[in-house]
PDB file of N, CA and C in Angstrom:
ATOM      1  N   UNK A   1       0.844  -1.185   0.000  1.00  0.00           N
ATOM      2  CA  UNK A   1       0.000   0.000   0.000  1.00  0.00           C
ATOM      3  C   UNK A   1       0.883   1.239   0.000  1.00  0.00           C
ATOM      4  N   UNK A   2       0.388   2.172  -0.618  1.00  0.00           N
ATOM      5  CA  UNK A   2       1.554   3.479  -0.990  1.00  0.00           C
ATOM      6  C   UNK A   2       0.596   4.567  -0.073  1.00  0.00           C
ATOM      7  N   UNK A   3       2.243   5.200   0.464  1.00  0.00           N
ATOM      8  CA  UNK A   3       1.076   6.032   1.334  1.00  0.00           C
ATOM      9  C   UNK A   3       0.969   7.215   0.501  1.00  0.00           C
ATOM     10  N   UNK A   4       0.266   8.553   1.477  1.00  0.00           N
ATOM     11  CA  UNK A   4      -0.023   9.907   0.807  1.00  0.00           C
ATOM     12  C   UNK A   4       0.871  10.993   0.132  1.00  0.00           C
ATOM     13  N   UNK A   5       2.208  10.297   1.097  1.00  0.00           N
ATOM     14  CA  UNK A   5       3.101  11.384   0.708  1.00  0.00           C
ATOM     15  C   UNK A   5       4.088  10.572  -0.546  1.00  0.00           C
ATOM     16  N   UNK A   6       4.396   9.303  -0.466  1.00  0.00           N
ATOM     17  CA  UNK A   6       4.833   8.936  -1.796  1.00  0.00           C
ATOM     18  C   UNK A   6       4.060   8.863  -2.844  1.00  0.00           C
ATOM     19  N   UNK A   7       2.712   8.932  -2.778  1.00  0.00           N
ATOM     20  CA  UNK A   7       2.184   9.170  -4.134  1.00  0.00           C
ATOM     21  C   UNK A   7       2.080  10.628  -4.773  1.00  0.00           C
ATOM     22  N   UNK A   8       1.992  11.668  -3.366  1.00  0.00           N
ATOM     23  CA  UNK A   8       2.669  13.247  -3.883  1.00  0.00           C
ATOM     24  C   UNK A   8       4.045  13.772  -4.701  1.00  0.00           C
ATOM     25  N   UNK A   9       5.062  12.422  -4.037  1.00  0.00           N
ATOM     26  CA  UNK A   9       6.042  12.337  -4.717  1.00  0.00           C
ATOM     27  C   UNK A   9       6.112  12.053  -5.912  1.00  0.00           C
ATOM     28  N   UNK A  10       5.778  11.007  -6.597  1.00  0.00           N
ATOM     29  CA  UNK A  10       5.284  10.174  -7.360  1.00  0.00           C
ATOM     30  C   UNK A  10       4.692  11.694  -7.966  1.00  0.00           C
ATOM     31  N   UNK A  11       3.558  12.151  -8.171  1.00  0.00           N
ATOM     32  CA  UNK A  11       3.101  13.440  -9.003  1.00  0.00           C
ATOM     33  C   UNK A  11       4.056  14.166  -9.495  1.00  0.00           C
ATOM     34  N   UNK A  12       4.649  14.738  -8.111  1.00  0.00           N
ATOM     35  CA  UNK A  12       5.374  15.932  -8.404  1.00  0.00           C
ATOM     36  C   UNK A  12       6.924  15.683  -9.071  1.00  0.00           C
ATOM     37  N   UNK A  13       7.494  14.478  -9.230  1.00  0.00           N
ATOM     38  CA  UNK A  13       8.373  14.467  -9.801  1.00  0.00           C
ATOM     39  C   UNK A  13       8.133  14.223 -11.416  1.00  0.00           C
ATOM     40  N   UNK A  14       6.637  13.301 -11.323  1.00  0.00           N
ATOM     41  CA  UNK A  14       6.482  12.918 -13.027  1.00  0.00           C
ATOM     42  C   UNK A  14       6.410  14.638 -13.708  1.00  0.00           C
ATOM     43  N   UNK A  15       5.130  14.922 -12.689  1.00  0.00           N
ATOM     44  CA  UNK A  15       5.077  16.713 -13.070  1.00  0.00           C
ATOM     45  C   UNK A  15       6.184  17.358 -13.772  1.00  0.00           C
ATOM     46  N   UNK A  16       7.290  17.315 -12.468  1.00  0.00           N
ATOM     47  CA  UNK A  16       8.280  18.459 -12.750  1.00  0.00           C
ATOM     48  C   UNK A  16       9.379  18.040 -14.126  1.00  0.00           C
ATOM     49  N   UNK A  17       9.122  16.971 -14.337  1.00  0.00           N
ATOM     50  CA  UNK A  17       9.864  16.353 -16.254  1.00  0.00           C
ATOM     51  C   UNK A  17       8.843  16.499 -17.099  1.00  0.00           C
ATOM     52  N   UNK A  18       7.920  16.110 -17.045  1.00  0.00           N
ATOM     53  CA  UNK A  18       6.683  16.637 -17.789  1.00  0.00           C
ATOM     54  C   UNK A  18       7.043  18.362 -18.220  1.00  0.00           C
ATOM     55  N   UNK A  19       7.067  18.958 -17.225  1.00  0.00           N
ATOM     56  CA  UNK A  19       7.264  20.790 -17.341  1.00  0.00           C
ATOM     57  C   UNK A  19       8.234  20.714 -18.150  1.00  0.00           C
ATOM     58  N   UNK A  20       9.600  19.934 -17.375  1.00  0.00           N
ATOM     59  CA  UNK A  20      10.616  20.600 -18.294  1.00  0.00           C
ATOM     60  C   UNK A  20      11.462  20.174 -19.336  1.00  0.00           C
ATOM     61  N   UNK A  21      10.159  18.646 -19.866  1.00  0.00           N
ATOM     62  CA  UNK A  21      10.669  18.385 -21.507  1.00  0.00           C
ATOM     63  C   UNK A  21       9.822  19.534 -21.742  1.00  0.00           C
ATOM     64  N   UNK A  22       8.289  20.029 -22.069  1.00  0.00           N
ATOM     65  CA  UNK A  22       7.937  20.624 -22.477  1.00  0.00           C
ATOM     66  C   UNK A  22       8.001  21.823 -23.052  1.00  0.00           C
ATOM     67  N   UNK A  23       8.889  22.724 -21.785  1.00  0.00           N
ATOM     68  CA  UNK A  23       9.490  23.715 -21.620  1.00  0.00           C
ATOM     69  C   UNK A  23      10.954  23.480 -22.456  1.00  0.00           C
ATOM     70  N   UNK A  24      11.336  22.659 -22.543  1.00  0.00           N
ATOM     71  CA  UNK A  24      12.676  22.180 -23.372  1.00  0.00           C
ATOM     72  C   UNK A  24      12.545  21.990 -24.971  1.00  0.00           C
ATOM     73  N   UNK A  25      11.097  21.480 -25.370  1.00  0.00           N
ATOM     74  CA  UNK A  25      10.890  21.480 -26.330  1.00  0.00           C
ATOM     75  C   UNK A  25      10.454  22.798 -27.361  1.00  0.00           C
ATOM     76  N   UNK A  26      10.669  23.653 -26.414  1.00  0.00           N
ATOM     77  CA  UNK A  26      10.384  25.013 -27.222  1.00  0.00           C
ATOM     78  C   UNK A  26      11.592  25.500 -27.594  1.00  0.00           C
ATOM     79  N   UNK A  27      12.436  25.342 -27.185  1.00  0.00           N
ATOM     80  CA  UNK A  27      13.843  25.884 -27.626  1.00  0.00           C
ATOM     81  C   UNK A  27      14.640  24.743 -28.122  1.00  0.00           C
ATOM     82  N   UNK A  28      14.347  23.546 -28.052  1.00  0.00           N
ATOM     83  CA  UNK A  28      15.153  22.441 -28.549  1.00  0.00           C
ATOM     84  C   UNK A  28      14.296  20.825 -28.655  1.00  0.00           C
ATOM     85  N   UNK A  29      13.739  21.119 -29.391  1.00  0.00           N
ATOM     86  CA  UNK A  29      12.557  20.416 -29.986  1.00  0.00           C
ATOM     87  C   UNK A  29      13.381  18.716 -30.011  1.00  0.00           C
ATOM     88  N   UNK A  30      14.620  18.791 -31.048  1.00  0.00           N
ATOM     89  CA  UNK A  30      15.352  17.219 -30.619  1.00  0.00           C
ATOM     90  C   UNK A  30      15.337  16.586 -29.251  1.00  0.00           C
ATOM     91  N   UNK A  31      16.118  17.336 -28.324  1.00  0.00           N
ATOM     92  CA  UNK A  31      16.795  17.146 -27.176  1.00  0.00           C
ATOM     93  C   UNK A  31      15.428  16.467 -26.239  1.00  0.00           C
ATOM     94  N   UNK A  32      14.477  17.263 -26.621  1.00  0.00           N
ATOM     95  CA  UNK A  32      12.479  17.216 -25.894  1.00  0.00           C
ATOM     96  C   UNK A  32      12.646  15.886 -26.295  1.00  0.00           C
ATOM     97  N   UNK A  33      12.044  15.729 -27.110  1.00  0.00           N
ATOM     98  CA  UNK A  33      11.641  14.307 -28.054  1.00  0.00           C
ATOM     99  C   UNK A  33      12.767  13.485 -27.844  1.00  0.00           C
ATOM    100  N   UNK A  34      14.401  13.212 -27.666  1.00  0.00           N
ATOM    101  CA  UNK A  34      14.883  12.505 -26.941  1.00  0.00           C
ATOM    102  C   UNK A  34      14.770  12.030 -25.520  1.00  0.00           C
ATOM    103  N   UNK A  35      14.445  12.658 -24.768  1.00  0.00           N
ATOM    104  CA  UNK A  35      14.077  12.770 -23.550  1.00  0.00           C
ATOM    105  C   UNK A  35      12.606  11.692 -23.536  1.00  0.00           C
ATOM    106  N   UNK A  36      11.638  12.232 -24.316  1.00  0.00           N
ATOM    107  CA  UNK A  36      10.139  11.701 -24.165  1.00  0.00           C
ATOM    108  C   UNK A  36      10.579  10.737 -24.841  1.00  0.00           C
ATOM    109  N   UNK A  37      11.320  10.105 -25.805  1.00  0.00           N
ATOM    110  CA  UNK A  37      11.309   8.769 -26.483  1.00  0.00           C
ATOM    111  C   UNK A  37      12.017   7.896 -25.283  1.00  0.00           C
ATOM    112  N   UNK A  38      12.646   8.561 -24.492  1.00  0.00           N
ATOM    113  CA  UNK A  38      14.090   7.235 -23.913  1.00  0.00           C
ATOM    114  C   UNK A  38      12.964   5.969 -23.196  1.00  0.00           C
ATOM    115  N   UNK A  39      12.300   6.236 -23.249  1.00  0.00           N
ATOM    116  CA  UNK A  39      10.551   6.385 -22.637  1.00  0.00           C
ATOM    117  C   UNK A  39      10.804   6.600 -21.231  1.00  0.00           C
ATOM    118  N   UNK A  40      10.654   8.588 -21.314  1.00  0.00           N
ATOM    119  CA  UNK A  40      10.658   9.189 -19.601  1.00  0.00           C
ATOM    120  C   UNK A  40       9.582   8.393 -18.984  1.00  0.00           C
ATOM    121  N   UNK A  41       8.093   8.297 -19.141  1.00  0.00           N
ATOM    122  CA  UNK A  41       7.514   7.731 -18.252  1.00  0.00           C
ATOM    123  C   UNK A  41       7.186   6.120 -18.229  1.00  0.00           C
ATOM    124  N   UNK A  42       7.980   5.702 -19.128  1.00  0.00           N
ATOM    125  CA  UNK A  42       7.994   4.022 -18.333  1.00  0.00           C
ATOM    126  C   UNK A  42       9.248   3.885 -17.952  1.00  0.00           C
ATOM    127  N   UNK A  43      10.374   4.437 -17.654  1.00  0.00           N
ATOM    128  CA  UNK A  43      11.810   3.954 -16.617  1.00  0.00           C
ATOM    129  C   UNK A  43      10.994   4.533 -15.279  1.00  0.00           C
ATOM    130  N   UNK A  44      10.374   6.121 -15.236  1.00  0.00           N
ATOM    131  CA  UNK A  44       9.576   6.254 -14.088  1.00  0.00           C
ATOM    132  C   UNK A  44       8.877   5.637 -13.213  1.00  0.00           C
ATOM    133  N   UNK A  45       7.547   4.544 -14.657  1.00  0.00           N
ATOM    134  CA  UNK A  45       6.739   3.831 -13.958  1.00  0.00           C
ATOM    135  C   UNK A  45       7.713   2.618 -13.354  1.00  0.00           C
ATOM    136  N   UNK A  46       8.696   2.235 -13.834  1.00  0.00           N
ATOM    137  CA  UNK A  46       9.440   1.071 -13.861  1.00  0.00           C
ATOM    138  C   UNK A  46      10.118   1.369 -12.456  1.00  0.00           C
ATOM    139  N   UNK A  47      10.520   2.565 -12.137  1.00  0.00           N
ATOM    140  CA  UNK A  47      11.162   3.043 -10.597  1.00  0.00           C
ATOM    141  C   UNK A  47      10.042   3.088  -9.644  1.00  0.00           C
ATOM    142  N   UNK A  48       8.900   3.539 -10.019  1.00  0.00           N
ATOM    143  CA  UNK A  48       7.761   3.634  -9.157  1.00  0.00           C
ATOM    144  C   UNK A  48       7.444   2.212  -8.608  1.00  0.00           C
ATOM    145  N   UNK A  49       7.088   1.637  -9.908  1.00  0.00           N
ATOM    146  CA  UNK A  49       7.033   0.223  -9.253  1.00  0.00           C
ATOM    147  C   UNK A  49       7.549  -1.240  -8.650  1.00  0.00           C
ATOM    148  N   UNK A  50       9.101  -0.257  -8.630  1.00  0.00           N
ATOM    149  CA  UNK A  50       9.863  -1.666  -7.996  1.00  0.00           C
ATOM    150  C   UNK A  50      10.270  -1.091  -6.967  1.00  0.00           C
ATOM    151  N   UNK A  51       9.889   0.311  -6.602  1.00  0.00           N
ATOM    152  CA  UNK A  51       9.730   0.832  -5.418  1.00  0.00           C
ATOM    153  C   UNK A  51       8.585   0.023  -4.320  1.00  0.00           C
ATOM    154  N   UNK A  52       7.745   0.033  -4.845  1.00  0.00           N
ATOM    155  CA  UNK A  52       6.282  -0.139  -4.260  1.00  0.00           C
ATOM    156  C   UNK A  52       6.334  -1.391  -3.994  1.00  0.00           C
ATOM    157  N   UNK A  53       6.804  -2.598  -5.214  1.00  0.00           N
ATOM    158  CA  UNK A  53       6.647  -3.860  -5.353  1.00  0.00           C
ATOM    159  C   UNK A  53       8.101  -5.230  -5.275  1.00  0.00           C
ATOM    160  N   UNK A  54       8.959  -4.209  -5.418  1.00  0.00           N
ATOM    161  CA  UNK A  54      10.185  -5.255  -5.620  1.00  0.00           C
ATOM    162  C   UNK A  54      10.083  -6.501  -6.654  1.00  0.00           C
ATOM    163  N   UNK A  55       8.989  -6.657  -7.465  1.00  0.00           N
ATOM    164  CA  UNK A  55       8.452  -7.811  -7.855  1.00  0.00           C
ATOM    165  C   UNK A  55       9.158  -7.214  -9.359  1.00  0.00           C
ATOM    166  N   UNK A  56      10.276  -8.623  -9.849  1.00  0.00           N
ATOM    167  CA  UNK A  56      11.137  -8.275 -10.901  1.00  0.00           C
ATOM    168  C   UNK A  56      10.091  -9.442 -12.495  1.00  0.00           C
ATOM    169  N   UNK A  57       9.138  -9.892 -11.528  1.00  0.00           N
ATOM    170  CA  UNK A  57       8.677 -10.724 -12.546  1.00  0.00           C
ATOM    171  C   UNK A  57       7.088  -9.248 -13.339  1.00  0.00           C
ATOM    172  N   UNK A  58       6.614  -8.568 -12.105  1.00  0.00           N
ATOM    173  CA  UNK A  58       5.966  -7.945 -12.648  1.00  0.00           C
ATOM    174  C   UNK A  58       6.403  -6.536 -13.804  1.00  0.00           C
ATOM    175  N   UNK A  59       7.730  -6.239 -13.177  1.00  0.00           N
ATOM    176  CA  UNK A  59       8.301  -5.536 -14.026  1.00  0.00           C
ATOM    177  C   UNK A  59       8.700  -6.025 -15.536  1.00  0.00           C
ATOM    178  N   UNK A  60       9.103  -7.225 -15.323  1.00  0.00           N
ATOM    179  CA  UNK A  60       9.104  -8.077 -16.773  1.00  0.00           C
ATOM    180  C   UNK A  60       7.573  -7.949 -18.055  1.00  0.00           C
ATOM    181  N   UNK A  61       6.420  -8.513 -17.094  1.00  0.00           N
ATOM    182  CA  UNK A  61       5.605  -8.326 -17.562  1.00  0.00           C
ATOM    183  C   UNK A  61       5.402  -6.627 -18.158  1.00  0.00           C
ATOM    184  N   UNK A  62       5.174  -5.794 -17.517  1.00  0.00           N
ATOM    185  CA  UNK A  62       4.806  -4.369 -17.660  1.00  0.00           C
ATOM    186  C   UNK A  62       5.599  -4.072 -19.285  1.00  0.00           C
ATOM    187  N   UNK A  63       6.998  -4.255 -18.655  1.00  0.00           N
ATOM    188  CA  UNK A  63       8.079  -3.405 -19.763  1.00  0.00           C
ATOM    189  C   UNK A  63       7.727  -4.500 -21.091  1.00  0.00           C
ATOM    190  N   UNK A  64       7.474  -6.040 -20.971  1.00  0.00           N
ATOM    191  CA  UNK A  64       7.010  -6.180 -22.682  1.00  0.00           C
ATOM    192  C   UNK A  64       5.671  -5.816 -23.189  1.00  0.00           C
ATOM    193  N   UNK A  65       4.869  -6.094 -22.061  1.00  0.00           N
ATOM    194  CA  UNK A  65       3.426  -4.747 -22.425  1.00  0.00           C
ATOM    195  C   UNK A  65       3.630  -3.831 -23.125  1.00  0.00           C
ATOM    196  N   UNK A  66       4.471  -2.690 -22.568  1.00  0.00           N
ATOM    197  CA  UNK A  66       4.724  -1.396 -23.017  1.00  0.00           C
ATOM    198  C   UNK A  66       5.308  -1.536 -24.670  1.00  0.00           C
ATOM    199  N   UNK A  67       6.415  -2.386 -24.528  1.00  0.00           N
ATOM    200  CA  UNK A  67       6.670  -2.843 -26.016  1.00  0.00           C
ATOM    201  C   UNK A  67       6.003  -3.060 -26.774  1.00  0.00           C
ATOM    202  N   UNK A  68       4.953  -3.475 -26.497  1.00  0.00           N
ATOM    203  CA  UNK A  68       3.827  -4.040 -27.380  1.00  0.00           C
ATOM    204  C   UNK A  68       2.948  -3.204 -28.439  1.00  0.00           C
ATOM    205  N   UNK A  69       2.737  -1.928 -27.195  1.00  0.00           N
ATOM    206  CA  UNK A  69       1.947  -0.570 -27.255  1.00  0.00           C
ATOM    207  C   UNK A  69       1.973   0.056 -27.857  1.00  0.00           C
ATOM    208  N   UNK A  70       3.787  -0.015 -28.449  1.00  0.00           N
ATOM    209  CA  UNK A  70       4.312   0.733 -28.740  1.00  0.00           C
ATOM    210  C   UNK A  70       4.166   1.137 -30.287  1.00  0.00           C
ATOM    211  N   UNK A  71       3.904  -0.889 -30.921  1.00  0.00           N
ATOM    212  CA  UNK A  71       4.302  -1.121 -32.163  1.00  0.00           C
ATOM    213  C   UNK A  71       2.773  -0.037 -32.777  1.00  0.00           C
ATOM    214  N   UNK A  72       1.497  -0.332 -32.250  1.00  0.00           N
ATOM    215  CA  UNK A  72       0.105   0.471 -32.953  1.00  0.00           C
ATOM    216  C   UNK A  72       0.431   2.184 -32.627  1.00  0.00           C
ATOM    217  N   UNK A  73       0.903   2.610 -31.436  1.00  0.00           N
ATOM    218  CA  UNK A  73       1.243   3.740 -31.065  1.00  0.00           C
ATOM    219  C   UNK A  73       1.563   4.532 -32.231  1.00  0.00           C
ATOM    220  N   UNK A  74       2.225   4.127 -33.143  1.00  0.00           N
ATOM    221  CA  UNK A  74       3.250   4.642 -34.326  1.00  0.00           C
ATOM    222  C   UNK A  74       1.973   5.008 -35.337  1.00  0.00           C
ATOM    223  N   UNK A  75       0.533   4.090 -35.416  1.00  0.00           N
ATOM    224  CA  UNK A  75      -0.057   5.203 -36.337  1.00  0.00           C
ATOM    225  C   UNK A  75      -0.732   6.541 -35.791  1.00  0.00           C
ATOM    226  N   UNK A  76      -0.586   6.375 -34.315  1.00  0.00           N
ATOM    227  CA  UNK A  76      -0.732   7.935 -34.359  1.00  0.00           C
ATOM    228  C   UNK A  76       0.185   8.834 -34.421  1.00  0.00           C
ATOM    229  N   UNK A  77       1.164   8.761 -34.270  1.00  0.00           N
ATOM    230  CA  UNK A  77       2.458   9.553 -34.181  1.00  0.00           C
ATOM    231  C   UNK A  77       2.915   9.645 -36.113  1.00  0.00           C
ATOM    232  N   UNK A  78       2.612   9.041 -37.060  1.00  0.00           N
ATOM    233  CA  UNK A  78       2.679   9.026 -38.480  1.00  0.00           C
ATOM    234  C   UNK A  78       1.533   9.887 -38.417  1.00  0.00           C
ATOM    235  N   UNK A  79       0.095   9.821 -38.229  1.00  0.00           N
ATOM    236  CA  UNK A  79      -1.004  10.362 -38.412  1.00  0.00           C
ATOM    237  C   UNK A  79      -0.615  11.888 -38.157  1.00  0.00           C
ATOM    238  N   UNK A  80      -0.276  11.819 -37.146  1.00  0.00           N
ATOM    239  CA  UNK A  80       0.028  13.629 -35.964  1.00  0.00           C
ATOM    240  C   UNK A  80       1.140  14.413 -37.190  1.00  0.00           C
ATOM    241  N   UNK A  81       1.931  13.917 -37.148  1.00  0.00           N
ATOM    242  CA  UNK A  81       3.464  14.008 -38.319  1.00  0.00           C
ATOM    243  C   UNK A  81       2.399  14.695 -39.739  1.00  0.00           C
ATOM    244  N   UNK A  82       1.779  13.631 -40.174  1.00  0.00           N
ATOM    245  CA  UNK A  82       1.052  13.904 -41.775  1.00  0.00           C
ATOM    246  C   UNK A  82       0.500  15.280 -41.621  1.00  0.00           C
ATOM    247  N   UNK A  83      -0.644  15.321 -40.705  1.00  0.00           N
ATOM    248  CA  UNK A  83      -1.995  16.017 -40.116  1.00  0.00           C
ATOM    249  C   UNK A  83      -1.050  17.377 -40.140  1.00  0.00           C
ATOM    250  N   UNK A  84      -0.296  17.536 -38.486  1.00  0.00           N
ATOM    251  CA  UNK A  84       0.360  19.055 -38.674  1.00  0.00           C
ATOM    252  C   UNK A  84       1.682  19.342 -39.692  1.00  0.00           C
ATOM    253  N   UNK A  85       1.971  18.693 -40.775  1.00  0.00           N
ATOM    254  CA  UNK A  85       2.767  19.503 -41.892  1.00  0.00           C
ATOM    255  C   UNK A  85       1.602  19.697 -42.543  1.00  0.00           C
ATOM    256  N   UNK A  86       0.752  18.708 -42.940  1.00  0.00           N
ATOM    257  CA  UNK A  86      -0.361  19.434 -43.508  1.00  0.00           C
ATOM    258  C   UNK A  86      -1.439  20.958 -43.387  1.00  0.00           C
ATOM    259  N   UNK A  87      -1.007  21.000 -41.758  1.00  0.00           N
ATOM    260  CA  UNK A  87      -1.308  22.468 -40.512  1.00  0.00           C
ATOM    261  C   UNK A  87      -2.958  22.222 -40.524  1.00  0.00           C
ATOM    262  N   UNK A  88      -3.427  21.043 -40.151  1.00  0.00           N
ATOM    263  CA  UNK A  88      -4.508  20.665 -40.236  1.00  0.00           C
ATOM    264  C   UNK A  88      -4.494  21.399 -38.737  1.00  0.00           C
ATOM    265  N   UNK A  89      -5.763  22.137 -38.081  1.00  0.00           N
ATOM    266  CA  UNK A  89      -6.258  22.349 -36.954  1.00  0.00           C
ATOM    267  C   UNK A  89      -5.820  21.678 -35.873  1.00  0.00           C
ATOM    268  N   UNK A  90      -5.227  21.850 -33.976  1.00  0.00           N
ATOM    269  CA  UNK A  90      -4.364  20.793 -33.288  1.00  0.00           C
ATOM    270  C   UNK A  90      -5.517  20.091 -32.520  1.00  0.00           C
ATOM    271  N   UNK A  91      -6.642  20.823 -32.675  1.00  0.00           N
ATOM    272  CA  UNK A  91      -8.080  19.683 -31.904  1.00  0.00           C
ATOM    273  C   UNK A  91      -8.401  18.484 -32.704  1.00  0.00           C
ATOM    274  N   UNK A  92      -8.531  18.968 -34.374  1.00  0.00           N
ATOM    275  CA  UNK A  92      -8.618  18.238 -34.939  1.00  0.00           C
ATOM    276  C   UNK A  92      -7.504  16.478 -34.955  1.00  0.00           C
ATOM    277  N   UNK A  93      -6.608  17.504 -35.499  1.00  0.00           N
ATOM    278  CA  UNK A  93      -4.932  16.564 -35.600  1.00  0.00           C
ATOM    279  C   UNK A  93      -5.128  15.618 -34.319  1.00  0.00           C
ATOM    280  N   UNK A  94      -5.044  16.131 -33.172  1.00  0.00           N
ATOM    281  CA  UNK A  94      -5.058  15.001 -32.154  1.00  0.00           C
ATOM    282  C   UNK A  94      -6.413  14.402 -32.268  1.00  0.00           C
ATOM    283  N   UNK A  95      -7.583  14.328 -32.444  1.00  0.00           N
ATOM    284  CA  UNK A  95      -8.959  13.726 -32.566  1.00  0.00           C
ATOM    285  C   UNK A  95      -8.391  12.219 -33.575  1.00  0.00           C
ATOM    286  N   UNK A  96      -8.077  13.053 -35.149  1.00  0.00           N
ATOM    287  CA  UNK A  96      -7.564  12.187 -35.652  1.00  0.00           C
ATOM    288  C   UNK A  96      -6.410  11.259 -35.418  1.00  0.00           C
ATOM    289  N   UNK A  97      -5.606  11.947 -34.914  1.00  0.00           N
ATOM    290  CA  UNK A  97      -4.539  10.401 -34.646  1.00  0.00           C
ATOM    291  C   UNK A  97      -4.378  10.000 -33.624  1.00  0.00           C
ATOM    292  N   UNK A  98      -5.900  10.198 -32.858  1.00  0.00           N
ATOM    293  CA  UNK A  98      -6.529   9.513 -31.853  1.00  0.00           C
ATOM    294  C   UNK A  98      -6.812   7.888 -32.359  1.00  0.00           C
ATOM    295  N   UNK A  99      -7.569   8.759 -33.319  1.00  0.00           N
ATOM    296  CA  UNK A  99      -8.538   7.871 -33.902  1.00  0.00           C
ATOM    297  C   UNK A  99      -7.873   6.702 -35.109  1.00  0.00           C
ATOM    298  N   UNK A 100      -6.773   7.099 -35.193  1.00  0.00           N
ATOM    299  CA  UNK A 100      -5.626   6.437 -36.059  1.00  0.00           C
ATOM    300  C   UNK A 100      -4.893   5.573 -35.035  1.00  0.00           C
ATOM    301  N   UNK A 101      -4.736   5.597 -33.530  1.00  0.00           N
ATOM    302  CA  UNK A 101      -4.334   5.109 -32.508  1.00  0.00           C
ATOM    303  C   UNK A 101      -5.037   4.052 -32.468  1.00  0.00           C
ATOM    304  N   UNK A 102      -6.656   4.148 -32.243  1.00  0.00           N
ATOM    305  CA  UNK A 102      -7.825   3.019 -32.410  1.00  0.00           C
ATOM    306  C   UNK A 102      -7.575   2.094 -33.011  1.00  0.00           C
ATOM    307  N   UNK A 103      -7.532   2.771 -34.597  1.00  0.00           N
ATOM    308  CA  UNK A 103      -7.793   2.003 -35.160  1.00  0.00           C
ATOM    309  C   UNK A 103      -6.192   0.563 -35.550  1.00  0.00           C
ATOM    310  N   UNK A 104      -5.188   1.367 -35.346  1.00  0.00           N
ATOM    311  CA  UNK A 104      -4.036   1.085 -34.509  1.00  0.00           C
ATOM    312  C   UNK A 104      -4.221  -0.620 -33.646  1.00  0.00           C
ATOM    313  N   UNK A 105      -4.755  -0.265 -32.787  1.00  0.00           N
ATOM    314  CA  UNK A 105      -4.846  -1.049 -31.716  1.00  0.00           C
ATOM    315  C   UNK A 105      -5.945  -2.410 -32.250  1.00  0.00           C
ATOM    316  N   UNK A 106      -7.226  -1.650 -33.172  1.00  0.00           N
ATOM    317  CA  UNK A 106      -7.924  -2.832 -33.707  1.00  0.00           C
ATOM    318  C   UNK A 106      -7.479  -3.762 -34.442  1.00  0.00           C
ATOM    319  N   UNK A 107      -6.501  -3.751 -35.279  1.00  0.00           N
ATOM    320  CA  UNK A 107      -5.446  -4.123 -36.018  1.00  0.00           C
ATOM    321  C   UNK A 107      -4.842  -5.177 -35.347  1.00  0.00           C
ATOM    322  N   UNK A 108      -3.812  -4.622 -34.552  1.00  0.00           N
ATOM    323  CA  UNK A 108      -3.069  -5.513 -33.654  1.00  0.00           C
ATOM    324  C   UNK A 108      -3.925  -6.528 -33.089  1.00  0.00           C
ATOM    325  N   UNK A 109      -5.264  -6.046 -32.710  1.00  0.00           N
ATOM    326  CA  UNK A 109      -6.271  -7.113 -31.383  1.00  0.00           C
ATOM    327  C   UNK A 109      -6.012  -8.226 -32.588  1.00  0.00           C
ATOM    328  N   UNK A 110      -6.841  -8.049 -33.534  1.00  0.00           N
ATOM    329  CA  UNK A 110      -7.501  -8.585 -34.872  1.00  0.00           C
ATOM    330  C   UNK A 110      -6.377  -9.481 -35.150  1.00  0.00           C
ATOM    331  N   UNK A 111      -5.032  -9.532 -35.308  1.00  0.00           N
ATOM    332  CA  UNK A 111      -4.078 -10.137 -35.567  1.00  0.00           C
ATOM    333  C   UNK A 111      -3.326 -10.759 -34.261  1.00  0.00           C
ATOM    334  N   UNK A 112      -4.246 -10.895 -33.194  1.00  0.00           N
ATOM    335  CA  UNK A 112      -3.565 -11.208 -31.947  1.00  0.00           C
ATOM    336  C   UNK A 112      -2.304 -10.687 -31.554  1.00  0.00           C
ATOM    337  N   UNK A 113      -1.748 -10.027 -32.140  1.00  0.00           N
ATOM    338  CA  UNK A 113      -0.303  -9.351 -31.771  1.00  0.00           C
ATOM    339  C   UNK A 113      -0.522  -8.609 -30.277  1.00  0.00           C
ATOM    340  N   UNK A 114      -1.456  -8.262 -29.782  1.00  0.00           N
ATOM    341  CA  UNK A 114      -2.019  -7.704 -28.326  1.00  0.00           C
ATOM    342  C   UNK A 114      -2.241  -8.724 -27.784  1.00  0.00           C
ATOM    343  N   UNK A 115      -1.423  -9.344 -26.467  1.00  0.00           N
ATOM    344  CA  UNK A 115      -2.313 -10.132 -25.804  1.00  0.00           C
ATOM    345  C   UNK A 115      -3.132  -9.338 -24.536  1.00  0.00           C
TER     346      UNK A 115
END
């Protein structure tokens, strides 16, 4: 059980990298997107939870999950890419390669590649 103040922790540190790829990505757009690819928030979740759990078999599980995620993930991130060089609207753009994410994921189910 996690108490109140490590899950404040837990916020405020995902928070404060959250801020400052973001903030990083305005002046150095590579360096951002290196940072968010190394995948900042699954080594996080991966520290969070062998904090909490010590359990090296659940971490096994999680991190090829995440792998998994990763492979449908890519038509939204192609979709987002197409959409804003195209300078399609950013409510829109994300709606759509939302919806390119979906359909993403139906794919994979459909071909069992998701377990």
């Amino acid at each position: 059980m996690q108490t109140p103040i490590f899950f404040f922790v837990k916020v405020v540190v995902s928070g404060i990298l959250i801020a400052v790829i973001s903030s990083l990505a305005k002046t150095f757009p590579k360096w951002a997107a290196l940072l968010t690819a190394l995948p900042m928030m699954t080594f996080l979740s991966l520290i969070w939870i062998y904090w909490e759990t010590k359990d090296l078999a659940l971490l096994e599980t999680y991190t090829r999950d995440v792998l998994i995620w990763v492979l449908p993930s890519l038509f939204f991130f192609v979709a987002a890419i197409y959409l804003f060089r195209a300078r399609v609207p950013f409510v829109l753009t994300m709606g759509i390669s939302t919806a390119a994410l979906f359909i993403g994921v139906l794919i994979f189910e459909k071909f069992h590649l998701i377990k």
